[in-house]
Protein backbone atom coordinates (compact mmCIF):
# COMPACT_ATOMS: atom_id res chain seq x y z
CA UNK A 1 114.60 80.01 126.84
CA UNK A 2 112.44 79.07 129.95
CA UNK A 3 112.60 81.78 132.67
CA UNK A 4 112.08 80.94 136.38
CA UNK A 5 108.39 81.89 137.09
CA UNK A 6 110.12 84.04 140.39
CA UNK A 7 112.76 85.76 137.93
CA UNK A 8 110.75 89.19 138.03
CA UNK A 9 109.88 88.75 141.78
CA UNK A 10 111.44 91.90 143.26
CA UNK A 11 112.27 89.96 146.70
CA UNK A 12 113.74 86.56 144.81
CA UNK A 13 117.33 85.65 145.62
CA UNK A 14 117.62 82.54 143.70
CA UNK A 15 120.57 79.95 144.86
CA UNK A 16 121.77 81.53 147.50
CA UNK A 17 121.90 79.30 151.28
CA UNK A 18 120.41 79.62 154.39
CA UNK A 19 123.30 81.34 155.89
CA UNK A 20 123.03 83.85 153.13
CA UNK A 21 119.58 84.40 153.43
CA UNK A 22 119.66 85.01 156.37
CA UNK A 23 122.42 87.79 156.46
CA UNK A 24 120.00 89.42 154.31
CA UNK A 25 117.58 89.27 156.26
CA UNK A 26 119.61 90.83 159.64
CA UNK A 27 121.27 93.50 157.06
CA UNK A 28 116.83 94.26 156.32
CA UNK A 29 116.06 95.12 160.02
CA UNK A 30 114.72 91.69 161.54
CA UNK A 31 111.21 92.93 161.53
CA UNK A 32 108.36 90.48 161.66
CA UNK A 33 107.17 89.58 158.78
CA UNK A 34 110.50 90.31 156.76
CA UNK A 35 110.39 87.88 154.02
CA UNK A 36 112.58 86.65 151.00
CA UNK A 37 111.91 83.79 148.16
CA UNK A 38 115.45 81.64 147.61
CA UNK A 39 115.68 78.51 145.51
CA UNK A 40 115.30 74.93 147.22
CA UNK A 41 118.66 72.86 146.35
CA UNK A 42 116.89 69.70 147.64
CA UNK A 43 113.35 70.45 145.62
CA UNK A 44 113.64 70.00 142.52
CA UNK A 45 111.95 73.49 140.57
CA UNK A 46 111.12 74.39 144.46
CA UNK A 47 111.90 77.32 146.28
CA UNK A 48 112.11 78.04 150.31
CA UNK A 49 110.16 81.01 152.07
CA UNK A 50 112.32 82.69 154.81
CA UNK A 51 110.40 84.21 157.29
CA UNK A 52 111.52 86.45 160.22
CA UNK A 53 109.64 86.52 163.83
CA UNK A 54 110.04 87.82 167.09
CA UNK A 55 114.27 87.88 166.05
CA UNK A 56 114.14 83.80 164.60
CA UNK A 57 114.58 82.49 161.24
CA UNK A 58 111.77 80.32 159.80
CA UNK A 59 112.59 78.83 156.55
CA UNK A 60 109.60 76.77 154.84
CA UNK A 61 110.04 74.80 152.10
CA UNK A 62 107.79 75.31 148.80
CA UNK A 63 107.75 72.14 146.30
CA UNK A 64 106.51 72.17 143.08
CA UNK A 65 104.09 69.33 141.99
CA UNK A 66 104.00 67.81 138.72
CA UNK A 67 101.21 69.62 137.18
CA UNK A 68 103.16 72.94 137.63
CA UNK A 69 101.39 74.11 140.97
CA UNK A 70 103.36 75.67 144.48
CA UNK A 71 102.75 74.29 147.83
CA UNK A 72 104.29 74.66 151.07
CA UNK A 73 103.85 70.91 152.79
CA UNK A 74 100.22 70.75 154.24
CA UNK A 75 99.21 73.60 152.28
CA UNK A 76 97.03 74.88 149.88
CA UNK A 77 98.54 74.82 146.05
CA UNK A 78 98.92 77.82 144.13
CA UNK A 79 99.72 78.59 140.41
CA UNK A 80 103.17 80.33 140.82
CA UNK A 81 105.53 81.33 143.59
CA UNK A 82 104.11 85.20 143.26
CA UNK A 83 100.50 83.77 144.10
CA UNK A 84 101.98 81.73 147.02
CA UNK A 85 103.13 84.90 148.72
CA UNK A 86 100.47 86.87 148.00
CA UNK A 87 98.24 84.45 149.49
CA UNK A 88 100.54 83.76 152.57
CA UNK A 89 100.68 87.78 153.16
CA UNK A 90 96.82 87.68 153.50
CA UNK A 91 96.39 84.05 155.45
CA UNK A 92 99.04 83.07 157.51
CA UNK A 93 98.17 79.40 157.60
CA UNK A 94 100.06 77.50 159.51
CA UNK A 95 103.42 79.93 159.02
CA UNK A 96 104.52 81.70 162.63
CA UNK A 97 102.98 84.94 160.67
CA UNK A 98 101.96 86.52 157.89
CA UNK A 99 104.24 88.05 155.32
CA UNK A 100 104.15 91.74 155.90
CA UNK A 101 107.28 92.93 154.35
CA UNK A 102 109.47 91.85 151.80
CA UNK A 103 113.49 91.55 151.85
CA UNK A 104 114.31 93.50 148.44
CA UNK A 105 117.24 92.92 146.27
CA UNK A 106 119.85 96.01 146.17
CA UNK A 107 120.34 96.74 142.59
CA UNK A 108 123.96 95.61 143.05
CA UNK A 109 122.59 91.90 143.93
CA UNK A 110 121.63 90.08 141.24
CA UNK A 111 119.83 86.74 141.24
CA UNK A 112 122.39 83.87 141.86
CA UNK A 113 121.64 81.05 138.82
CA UNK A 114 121.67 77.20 140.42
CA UNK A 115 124.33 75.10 139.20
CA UNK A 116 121.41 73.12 136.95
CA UNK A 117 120.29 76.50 135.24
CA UNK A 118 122.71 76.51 132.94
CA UNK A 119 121.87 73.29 131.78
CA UNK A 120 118.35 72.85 131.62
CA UNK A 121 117.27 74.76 128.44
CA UNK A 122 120.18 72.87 126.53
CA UNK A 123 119.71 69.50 128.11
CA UNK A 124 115.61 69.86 127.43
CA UNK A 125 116.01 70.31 123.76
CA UNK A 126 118.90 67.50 123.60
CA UNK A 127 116.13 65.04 125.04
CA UNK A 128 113.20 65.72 123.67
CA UNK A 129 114.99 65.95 119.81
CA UNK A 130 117.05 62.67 120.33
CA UNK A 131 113.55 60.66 122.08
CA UNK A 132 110.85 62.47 120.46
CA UNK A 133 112.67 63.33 117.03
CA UNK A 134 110.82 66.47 117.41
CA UNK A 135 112.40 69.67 115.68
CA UNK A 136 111.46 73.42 115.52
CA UNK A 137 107.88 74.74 116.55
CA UNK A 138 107.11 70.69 117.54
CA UNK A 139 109.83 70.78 119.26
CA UNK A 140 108.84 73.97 121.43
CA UNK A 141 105.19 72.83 122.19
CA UNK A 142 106.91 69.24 123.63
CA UNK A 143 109.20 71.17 126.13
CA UNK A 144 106.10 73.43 127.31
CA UNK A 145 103.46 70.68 127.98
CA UNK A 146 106.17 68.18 129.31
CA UNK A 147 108.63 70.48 131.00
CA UNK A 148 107.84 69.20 134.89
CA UNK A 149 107.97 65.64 133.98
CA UNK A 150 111.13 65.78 131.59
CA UNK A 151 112.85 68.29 134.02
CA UNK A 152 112.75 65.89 136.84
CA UNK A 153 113.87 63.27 134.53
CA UNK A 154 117.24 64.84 132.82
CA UNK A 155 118.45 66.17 136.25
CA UNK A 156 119.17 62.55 137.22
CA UNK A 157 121.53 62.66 134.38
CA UNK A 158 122.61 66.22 134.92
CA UNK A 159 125.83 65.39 136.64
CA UNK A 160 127.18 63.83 133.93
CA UNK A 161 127.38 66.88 132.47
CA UNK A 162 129.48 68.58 135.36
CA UNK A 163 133.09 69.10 135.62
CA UNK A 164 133.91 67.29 138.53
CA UNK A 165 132.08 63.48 137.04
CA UNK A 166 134.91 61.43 135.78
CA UNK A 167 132.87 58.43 134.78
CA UNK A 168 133.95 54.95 135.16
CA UNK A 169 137.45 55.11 136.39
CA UNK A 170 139.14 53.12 138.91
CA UNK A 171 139.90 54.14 142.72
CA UNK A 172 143.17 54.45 141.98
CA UNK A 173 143.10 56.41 138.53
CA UNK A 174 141.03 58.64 140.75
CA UNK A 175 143.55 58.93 143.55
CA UNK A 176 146.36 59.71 140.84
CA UNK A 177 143.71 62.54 139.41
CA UNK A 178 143.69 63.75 142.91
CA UNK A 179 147.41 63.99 143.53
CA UNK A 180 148.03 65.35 139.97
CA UNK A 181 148.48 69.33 140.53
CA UNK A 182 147.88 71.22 143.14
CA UNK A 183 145.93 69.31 146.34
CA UNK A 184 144.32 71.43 148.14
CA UNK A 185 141.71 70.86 150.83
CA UNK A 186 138.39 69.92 149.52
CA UNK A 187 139.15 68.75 146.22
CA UNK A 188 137.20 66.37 144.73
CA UNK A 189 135.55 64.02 142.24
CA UNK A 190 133.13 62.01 141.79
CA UNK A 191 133.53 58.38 140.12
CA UNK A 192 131.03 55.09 138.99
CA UNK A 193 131.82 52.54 140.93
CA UNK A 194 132.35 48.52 139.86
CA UNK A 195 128.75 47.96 140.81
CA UNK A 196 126.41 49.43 138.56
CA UNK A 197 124.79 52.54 138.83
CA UNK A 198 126.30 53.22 142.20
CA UNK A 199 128.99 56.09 142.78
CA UNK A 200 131.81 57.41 145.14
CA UNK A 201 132.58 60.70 146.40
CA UNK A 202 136.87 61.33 146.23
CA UNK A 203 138.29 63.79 147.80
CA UNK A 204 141.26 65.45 148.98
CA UNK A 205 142.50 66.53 152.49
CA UNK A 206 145.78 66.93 154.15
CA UNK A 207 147.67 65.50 151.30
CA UNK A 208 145.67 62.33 151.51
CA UNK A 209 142.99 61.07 149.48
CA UNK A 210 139.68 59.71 151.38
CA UNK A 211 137.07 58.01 149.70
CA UNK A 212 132.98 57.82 150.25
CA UNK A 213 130.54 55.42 149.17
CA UNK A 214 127.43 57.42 147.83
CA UNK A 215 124.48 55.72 149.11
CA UNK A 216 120.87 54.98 147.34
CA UNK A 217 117.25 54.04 148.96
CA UNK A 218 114.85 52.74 147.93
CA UNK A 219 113.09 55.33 146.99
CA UNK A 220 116.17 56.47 144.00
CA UNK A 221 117.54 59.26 146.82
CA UNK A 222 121.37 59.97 147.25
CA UNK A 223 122.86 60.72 150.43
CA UNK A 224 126.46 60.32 152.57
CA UNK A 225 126.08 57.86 155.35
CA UNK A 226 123.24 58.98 157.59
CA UNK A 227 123.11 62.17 155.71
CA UNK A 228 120.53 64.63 154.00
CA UNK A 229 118.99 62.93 151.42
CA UNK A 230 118.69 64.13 147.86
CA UNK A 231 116.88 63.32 144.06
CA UNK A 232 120.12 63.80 141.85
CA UNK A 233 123.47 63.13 142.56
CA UNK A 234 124.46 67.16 141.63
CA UNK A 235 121.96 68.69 144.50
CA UNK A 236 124.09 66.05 146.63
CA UNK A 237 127.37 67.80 145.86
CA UNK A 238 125.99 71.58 145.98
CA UNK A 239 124.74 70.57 149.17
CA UNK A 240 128.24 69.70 150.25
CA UNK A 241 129.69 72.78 149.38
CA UNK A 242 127.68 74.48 152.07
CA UNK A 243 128.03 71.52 154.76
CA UNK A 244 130.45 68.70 155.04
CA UNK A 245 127.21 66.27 156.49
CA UNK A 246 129.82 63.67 157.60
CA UNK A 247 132.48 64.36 155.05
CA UNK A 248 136.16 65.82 156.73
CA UNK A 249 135.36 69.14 155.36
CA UNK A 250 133.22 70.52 152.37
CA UNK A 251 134.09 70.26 149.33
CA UNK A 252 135.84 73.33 147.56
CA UNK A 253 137.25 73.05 144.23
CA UNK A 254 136.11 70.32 141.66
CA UNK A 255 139.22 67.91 139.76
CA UNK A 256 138.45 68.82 136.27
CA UNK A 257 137.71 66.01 133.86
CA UNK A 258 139.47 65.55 130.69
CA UNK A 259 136.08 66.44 128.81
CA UNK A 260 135.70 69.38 130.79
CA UNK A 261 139.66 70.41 130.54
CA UNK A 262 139.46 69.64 126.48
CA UNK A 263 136.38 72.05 126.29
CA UNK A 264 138.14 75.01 128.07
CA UNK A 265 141.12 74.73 125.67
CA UNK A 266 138.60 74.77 122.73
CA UNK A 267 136.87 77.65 123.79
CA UNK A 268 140.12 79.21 124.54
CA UNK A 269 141.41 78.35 120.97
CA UNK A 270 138.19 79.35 119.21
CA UNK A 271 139.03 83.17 120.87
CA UNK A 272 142.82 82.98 119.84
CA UNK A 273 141.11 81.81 115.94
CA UNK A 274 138.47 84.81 116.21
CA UNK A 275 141.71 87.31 116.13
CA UNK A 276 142.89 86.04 112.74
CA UNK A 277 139.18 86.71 111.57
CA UNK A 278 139.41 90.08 113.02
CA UNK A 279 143.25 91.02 112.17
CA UNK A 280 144.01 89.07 109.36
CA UNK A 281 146.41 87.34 110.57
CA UNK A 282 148.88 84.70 109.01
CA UNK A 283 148.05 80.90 109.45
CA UNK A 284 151.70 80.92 110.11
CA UNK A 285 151.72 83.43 112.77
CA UNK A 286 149.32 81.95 114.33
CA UNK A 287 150.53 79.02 114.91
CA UNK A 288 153.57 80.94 116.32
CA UNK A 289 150.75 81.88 118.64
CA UNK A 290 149.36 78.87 119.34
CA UNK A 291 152.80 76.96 120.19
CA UNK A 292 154.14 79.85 122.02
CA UNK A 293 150.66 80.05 124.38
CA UNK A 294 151.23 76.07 125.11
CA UNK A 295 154.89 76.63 125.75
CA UNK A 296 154.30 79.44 128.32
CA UNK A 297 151.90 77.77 130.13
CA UNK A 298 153.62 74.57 130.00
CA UNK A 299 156.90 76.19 131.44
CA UNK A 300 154.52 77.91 134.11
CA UNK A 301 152.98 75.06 134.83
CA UNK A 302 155.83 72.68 135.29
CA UNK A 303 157.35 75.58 137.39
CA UNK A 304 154.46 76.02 139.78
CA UNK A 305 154.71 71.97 140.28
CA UNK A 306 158.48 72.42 141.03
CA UNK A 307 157.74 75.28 143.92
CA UNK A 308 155.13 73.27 145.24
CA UNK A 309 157.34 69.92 145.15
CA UNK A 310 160.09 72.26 147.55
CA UNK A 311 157.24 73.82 149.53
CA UNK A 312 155.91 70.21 150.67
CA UNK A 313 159.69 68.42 150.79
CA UNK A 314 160.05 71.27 153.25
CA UNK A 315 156.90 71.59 155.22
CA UNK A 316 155.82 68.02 155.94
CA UNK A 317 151.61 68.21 156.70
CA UNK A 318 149.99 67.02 159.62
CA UNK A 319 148.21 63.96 159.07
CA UNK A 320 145.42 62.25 160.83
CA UNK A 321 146.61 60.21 163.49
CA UNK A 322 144.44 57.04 162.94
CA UNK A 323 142.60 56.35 160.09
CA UNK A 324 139.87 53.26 160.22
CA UNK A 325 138.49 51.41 157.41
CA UNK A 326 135.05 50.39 157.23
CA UNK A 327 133.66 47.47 155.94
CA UNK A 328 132.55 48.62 152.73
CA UNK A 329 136.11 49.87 152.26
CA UNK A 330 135.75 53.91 152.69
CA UNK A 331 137.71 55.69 154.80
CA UNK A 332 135.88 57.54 157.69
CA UNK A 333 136.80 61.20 158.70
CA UNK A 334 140.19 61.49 160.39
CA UNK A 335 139.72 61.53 164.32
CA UNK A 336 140.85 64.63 165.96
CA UNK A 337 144.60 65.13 166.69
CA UNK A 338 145.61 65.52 170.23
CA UNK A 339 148.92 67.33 171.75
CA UNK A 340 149.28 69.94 169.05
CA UNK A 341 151.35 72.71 169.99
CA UNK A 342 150.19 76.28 169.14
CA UNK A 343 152.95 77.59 166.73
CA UNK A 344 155.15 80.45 168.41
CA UNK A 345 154.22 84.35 168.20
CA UNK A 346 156.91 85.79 166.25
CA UNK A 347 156.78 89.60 167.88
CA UNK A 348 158.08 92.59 165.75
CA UNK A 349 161.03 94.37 167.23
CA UNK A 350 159.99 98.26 166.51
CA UNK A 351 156.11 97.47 168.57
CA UNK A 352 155.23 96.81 172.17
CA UNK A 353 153.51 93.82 173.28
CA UNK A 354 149.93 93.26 172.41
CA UNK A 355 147.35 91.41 174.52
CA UNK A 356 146.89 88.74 171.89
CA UNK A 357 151.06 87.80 171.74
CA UNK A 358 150.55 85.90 175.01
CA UNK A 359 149.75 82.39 174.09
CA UNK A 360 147.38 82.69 176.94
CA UNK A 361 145.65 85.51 175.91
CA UNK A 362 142.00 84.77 175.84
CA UNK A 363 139.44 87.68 176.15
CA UNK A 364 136.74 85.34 176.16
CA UNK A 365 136.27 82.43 178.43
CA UNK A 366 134.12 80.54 175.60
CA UNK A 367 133.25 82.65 172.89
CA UNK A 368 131.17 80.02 171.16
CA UNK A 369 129.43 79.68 174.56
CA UNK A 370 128.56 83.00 174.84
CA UNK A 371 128.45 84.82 171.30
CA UNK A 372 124.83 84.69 169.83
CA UNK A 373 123.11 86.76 168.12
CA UNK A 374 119.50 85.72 169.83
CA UNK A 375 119.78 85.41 173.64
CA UNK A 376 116.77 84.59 175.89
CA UNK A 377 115.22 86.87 178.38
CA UNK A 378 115.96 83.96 180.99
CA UNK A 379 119.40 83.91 180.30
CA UNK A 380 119.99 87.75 181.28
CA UNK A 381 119.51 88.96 184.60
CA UNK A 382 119.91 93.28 184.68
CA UNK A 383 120.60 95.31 187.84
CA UNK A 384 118.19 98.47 187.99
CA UNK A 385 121.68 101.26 187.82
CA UNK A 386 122.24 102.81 184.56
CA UNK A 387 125.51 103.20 183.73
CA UNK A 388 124.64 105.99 181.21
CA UNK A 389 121.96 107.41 179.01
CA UNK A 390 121.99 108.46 175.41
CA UNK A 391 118.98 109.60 172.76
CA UNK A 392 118.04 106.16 172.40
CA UNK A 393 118.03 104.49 175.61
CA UNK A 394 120.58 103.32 178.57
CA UNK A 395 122.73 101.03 179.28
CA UNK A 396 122.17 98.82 182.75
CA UNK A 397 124.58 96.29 184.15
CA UNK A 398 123.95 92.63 184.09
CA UNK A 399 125.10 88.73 183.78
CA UNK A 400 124.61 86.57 181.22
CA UNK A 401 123.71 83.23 182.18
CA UNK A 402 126.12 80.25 179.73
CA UNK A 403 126.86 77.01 180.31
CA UNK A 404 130.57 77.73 181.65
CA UNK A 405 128.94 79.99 184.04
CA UNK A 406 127.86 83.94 184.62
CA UNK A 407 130.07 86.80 183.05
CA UNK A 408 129.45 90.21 184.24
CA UNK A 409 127.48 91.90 180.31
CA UNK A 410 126.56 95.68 179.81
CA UNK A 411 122.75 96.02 178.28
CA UNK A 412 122.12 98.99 176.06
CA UNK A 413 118.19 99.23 175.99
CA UNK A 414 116.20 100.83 173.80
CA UNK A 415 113.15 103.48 174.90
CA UNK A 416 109.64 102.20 174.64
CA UNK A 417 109.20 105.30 172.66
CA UNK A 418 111.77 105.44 170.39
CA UNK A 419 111.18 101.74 168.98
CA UNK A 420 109.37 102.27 165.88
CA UNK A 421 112.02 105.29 165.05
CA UNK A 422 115.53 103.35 165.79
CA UNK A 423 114.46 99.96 166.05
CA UNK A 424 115.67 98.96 162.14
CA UNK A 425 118.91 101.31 163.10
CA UNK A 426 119.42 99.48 166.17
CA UNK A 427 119.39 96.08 164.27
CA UNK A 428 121.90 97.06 161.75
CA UNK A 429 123.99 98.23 164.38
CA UNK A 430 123.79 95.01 165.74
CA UNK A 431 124.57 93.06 162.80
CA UNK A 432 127.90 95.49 162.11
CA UNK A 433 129.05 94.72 165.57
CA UNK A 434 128.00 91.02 166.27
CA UNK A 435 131.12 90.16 163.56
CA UNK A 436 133.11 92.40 164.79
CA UNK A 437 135.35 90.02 167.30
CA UNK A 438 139.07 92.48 168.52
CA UNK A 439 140.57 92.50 171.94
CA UNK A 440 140.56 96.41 171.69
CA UNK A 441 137.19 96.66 170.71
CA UNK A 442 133.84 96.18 173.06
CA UNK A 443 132.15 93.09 171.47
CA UNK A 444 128.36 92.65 171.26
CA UNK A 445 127.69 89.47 172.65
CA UNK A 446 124.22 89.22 171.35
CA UNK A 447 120.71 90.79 171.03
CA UNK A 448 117.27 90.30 173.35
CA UNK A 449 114.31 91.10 172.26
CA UNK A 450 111.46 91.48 175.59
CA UNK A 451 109.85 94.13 177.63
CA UNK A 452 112.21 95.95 175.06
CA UNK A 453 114.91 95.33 172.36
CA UNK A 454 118.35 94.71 174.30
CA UNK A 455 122.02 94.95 172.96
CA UNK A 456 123.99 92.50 175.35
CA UNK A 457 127.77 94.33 174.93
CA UNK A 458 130.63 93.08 176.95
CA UNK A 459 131.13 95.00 180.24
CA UNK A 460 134.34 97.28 180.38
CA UNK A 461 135.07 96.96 183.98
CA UNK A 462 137.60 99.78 183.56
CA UNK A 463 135.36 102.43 182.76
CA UNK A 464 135.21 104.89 179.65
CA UNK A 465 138.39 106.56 178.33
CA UNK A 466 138.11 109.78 179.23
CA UNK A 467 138.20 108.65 182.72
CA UNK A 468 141.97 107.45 182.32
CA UNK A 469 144.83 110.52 183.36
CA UNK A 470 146.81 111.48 179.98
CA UNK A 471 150.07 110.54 181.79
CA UNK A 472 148.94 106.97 182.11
């Protein structure tokens, strides 16, 4: 079994995404230098270096060449990822900064496998027996000399192996897949099209079916219209997952293929045929088994499909107003719906009314204006009053410069002093309150990192609690 050369790397995540990474890295402290290895989902065997400085994420990718060697683009190549870092923690080299301190895995965080994991080994020894017809210890000195090369040339065929390829079936056969069962959002498949060795992306949203033309260069890469571009069709669709790069929304959960369906139920029967092994069962009674299993879920099944049926007869949903068709024949995203109404509050009759019944309650002018976690020293302007003082610094009015304008910000900021002690608690404080986002709680509007670090906090104009009489 081959073993990703980062597997015993202390600070490896494997296939986990930028947006993961980098909660990591905020949950770590945000010290420079922090550092943590991740899989690359558009580098084949690669991996990507995140890198924290001066409060930023910096996320380089590492490729690996074909005669088994690491290299960040423009670098210098290096036997194995562990190497790499070693060297990059010495040498910065073109990276905003050395590595100084890697992000380790919790023992509750294992490393995430990639969706192609799985496959590999099996795939590997499929290829080389059926091509080569090379068995045993042959066999295993093939896949070790060859493995770069023939990995880079079975994960172009790797998606045939995944649940969600349905082969050559028609756009309509995939639009009746689609409907059959439940539809959710972000269901999909992915089909041949009539032209050869091209393919279309099907999916699922708002009770309507849009479909994509996957598009080819020259060069062999896949990629949505103007979208990343990728080696394999599979890195395509894990991509997807993450971002919808064009798409109405991501995609969510896969429409199973027949194959994939048929080799669930076998598995599933193989366990049920295990018990007679075990028990010593009847051949009769289990058959009883067997027929009563289907009949249950057949019954649940058909019942589930009658709720839903009522549910949707019921509760008509909204569709896209206008829907254009290109030229090629796929159907862009839907355009935005105008005139919605906001559905009505329904208030309980044994509580008072809260701030956020009012369909015009709004504690934030813009919060996606003014909610970041990094805000510039430009962007803050601080009046020299403290409004109070605690063991780890005070807190100073000020206004936060946005683009809909000023808004009146409280600054907690941290002693000279006390950074080396409190700085990593102050960051984790941070990170707790920046998702924190309640009308009855004081919201941290983002973090500033100059003359000293700086918790931007939303100003309570009202004052402090205590200040309020008891028979108010």
């Amino acid at each position: 079994m081959s073993i990703d050369p980062a597997a015993e790397l202390p600070f490896f995540y494997g296939s986990i995404s930028r947006s993961d990474a980098e909660q990591h890295l905020k949950l770590a402290g945000m010290s420079d230098g922090l550092f943590l290895l991740r899989q690359c989902l558009r580098s084949l065997g690669g991996y990507v270096l995140s890198v924290v400085w001066n409060l930023d994420f910096h996320h380089y990718s590492v490729e690996k060449q074909l005669n088994g060697t690491y290299c960040i683009t423009g670098g210098k190549h290096h036997c194995g990822p562990a190497e790499l870092c070693e060297f990059y923690s010495k040498d910065p080299d073109g990276l905003v900064c050395p590595l100084k301190k890697p992000c380790l895995r919790s023992p509750e965080t294992p490393i995430r496998p990639g969706v192609f994991d799985n496959l590999r080994e099996n795939m590997l020894r499929e290829y080389v027996k059926q091509t080569w017809n090379l068995e045993g210890e042959a066999m295993e000195q093939a896949i070790i000399s060859q493995a770069p090369q023939l990995e880079k040339l079975i994960a172009t065929t790797a998606h045939e192996k995944m649940s969600w390829y349905h082969g050559k079936i028609t756009r309509h056969e995939g639009e009746r897949r689609l409907y059959s069962g439940a539809q959710p959002d972000g269901k999909f498949l992915v089909r041949d099209r009539e032209e050869s060795g091209t393919f279309a992306l099907s999916m699922m949203y708002g009770k309507t079916v849009y479909h994509y033309q996957i598009l080819q260069d020259k060069s062999g890469k896949y990629s949505m219209p103007d979208g990343t571009k990728f080696d394999t069709i599979w890195q395509l669709v894990e991509y997807l997952k993450m971002k919808p790069d064009g798409l109405v929304t991501v995609l969510r959960e896969p429409c199973v293929n027949g194959k994939a369906a048929e080799s669930t139920y076998l598995i599933s029967f193989a366990c049920t045929n295990s018990m007679k092994v075990k028990y010593h069962f009847s051949n009769q009674f289990m058959l009883c088994c067997v027929l009563f299993f289907i009949l249950f879920n057949l019954v649940n099944h058909y019942t589930n499909t009658a709720s839903n049926l009522l549910h949707n007869l019921s509760e008509t949903p909204s569709l896209p107003a206008t829907r254009r068709t290109g030229a090629n024949g796929y159907t862009p995203p839907p355009r935005a719906v105008g005139g919605m109404s906001k559905p009505v509050t329904t208030i309980p009759e044994d509580r008072d009314i809260l701030p956020m019944d009012c369909n015009g309650f709004n504690p934030y002018h813009n919060p996606n204006d003014v909610k970041r976690f990094n805000i510039q020293r430009s962007q803050l302007l601080m009046d020299e009053v403290e409004l109070g003082s605690g063991n780890f610094g005070c807190v100073k009015k000020g206004v936060l410069k946005c683009d809909s304008g000023q808004i009146d910000v409280a600054v907690k900021v941290l002693k000279s002093e006390n950074e080396k002690l409190v700085k990593e608690e102050m960051m984790r404080e941070a990170e707790i309150m920046h998702q924190l986002s309640n009308p009855f709680i004081v919201r941290m509007l983002g973090l500033c990192n100059a003359e000293n670090l700086m918790l931007v906090m939303e100003m309570a104009s009202a004052g402090t609690a205590q200040q309020i009489p008891l028979h108010q």
